[in-house]
N, C-alpha and C. Protein backbone atom coordinates (compact mmCIF):
# COMPACT_ATOMS: atom_id res chain seq x y z
N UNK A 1 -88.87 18.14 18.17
CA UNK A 1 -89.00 18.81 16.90
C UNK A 1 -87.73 19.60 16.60
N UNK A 2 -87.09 20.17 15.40
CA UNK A 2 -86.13 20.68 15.14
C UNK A 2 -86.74 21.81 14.37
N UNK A 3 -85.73 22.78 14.16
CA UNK A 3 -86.45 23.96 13.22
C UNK A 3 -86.69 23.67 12.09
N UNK A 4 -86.30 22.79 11.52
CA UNK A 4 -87.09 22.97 9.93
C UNK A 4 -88.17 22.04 10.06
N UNK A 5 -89.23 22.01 11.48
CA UNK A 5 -90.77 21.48 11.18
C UNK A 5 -91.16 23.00 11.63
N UNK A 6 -92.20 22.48 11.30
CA UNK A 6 -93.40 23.74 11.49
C UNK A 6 -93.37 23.79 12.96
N UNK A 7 -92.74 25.09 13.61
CA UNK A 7 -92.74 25.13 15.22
C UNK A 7 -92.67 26.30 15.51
N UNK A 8 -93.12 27.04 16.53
CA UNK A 8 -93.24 28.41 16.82
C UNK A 8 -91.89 28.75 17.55
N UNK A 9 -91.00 30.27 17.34
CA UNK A 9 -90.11 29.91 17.71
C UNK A 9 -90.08 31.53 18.79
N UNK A 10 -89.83 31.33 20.19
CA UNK A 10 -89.37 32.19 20.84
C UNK A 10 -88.44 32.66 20.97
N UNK A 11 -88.04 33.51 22.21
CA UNK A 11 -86.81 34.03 22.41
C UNK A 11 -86.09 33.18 23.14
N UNK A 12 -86.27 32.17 23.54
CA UNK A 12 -85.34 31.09 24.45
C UNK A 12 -85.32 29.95 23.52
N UNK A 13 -85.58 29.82 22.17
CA UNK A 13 -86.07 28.29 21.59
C UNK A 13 -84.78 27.73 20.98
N UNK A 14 -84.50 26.57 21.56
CA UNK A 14 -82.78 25.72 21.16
C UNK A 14 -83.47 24.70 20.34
N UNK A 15 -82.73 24.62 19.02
CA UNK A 15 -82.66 23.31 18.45
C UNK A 15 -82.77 22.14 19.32
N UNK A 16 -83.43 21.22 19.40
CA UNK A 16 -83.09 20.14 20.07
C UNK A 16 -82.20 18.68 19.43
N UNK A 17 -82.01 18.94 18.12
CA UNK A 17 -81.27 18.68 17.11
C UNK A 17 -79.86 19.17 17.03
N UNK A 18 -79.98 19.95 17.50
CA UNK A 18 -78.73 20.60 17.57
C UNK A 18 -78.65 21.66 18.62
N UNK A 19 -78.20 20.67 20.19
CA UNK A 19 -77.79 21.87 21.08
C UNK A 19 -77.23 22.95 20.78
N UNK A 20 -76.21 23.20 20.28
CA UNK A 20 -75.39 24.42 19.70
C UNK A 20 -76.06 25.48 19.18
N UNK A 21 -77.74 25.36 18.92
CA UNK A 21 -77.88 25.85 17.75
C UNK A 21 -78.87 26.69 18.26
N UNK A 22 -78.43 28.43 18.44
CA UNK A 22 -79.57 29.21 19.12
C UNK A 22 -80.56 30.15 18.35
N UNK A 23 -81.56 30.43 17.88
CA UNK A 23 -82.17 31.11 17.27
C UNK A 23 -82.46 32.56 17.90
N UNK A 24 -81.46 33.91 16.81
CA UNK A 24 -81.11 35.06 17.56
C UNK A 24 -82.54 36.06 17.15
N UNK A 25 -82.85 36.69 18.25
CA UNK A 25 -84.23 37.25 18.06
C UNK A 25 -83.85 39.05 18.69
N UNK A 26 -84.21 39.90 18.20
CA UNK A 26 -84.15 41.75 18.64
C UNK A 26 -84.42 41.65 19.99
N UNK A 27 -84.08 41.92 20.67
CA UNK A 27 -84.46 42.35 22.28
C UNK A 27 -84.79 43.70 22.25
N UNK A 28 -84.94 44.37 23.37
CA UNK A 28 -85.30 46.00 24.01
C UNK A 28 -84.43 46.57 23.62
N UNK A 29 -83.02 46.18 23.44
CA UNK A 29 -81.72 47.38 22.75
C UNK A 29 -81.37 47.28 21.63
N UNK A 30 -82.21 46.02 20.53
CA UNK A 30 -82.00 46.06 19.59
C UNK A 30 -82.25 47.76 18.44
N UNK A 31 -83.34 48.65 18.58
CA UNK A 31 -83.34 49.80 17.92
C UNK A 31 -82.15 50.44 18.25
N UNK A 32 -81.31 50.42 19.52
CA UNK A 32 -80.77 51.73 19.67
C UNK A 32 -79.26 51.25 19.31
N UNK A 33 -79.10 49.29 18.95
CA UNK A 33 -78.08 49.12 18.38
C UNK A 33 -78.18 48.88 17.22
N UNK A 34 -79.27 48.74 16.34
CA UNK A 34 -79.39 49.24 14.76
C UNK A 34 -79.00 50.05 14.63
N UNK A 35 -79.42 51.61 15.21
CA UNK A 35 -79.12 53.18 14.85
C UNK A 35 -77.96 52.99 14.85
N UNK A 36 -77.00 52.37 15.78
CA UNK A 36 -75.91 52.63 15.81
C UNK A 36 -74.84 52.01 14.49
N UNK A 37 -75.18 50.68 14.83
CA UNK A 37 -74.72 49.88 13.19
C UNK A 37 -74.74 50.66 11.83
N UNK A 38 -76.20 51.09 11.84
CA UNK A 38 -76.46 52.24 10.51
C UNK A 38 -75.32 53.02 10.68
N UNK A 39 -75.07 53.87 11.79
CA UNK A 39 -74.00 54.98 11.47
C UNK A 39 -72.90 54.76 11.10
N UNK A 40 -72.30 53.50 12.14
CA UNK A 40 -70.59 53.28 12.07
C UNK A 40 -70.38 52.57 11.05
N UNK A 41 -71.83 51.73 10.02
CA UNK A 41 -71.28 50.75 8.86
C UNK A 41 -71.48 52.39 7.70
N UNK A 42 -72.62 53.06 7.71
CA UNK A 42 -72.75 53.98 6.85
C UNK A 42 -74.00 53.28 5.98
N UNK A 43 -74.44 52.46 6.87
CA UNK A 43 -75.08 51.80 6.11
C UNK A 43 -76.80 52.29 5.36
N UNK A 44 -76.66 52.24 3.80
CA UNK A 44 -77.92 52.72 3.17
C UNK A 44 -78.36 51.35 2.28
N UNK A 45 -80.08 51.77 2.04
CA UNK A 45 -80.08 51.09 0.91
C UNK A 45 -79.67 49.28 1.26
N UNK A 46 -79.61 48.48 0.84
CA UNK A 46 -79.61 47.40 0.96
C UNK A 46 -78.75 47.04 1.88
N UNK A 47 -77.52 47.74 2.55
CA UNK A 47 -77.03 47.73 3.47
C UNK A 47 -77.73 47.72 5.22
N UNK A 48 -78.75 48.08 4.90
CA UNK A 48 -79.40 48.14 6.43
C UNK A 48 -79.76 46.94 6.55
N UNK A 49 -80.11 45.92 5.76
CA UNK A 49 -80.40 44.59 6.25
C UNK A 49 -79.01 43.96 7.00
N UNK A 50 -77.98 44.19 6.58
CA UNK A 50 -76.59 43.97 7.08
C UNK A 50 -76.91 44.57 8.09
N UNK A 51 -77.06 45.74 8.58
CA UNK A 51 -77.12 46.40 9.91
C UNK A 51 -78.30 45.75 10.76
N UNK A 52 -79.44 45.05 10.27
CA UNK A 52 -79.90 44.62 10.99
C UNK A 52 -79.55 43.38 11.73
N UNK A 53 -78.93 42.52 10.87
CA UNK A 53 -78.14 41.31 11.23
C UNK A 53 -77.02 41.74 12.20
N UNK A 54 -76.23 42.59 12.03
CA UNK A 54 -75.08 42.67 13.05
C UNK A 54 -75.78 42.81 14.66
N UNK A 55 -76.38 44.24 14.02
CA UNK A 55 -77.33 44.89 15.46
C UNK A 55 -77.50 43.28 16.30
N UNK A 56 -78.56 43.01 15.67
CA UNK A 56 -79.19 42.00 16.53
C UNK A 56 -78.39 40.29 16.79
N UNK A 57 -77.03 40.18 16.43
CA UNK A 57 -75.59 39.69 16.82
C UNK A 57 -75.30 40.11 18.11
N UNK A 58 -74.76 41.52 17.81
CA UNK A 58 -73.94 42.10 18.98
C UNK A 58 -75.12 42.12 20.20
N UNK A 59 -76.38 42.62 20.10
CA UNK A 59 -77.07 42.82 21.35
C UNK A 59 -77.04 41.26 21.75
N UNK A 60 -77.15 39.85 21.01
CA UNK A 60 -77.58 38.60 21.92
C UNK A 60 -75.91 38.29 22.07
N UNK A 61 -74.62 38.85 22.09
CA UNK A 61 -73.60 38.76 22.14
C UNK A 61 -72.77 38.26 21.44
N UNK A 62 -73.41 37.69 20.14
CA UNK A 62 -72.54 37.24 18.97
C UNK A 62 -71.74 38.01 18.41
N UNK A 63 -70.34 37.97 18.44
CA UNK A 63 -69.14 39.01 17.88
C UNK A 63 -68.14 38.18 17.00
N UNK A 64 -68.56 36.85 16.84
CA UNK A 64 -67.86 36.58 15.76
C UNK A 64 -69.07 35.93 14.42
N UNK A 65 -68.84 36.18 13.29
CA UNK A 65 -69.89 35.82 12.43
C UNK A 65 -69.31 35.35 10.98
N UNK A 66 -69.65 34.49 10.40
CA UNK A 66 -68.96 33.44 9.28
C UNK A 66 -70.15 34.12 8.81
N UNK A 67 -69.42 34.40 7.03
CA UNK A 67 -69.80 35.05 6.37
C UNK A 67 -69.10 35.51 5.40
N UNK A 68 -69.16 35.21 3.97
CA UNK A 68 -68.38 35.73 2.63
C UNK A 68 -68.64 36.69 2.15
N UNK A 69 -69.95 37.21 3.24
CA UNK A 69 -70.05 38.82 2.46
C UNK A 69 -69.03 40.12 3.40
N UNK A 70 -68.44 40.60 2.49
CA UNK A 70 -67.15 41.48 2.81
C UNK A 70 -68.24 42.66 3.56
N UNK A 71 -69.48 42.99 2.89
CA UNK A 71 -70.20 44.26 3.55
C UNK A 71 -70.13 44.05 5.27
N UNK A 72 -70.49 43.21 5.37
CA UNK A 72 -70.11 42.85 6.74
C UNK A 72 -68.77 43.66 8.06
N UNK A 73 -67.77 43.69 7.42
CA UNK A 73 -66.74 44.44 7.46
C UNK A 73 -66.88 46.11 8.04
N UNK A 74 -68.11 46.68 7.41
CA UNK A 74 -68.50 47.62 8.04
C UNK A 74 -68.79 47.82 9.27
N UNK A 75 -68.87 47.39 10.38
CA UNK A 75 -69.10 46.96 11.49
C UNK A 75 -68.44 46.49 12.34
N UNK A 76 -67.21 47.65 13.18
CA UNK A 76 -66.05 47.15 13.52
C UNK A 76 -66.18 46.46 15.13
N UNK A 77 -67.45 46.16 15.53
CA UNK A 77 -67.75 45.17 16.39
C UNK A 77 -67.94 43.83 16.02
N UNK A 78 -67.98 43.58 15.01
CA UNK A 78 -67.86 42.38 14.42
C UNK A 78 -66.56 41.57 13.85
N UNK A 79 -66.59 40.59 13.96
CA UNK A 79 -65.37 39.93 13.91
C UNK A 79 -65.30 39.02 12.63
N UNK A 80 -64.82 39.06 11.36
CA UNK A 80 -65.79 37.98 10.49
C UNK A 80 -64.74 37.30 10.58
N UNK A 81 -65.39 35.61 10.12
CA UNK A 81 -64.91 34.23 9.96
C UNK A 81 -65.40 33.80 8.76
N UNK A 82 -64.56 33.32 7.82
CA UNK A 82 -64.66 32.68 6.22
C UNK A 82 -64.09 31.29 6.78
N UNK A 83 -64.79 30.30 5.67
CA UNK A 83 -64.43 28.85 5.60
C UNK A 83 -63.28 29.00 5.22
């Protein structure tokens, strides 16, 4: 099955369609690296969804992230990549 069927998806669950392809889920340090994202992006208001995305990047170790949104930028653990 691949992710776009109807499939339940855990914290270990790989595309099988696409080895490469890992589905990133909050762990145990995800709150205390939100709080942190919030502070250092400044992030309010529609910005915390950005903070939630980074947060939960950096805790499964993702530090580089493709992405045309500049808000992103707030978050100097992050590394962005444009096409």
């Amino acid at each position: 099955m691949c992710l776009d069927e109807d499939v339940g998806i855990d914290r270990d669950h790989e595309d099988p369609c696409s080895p490469s392809v890992r589905v990133l889920v909050p762990g145990a340090r995800y709150p205390q690296i939100f709080a942190a994202c919030l502070r250092a992006g400044d992030a309010r208001g529609n910005l915390a969804f950005d903070a939630q995305i980074a947060a939960v990047c950096l805790e499964q170790g993702a530090r580089e992230l493709l992405t045309l949104d500049r808000d992103f930028a707030r978050f100097p653990e992050l590394t962005l990549a444009a096409l």
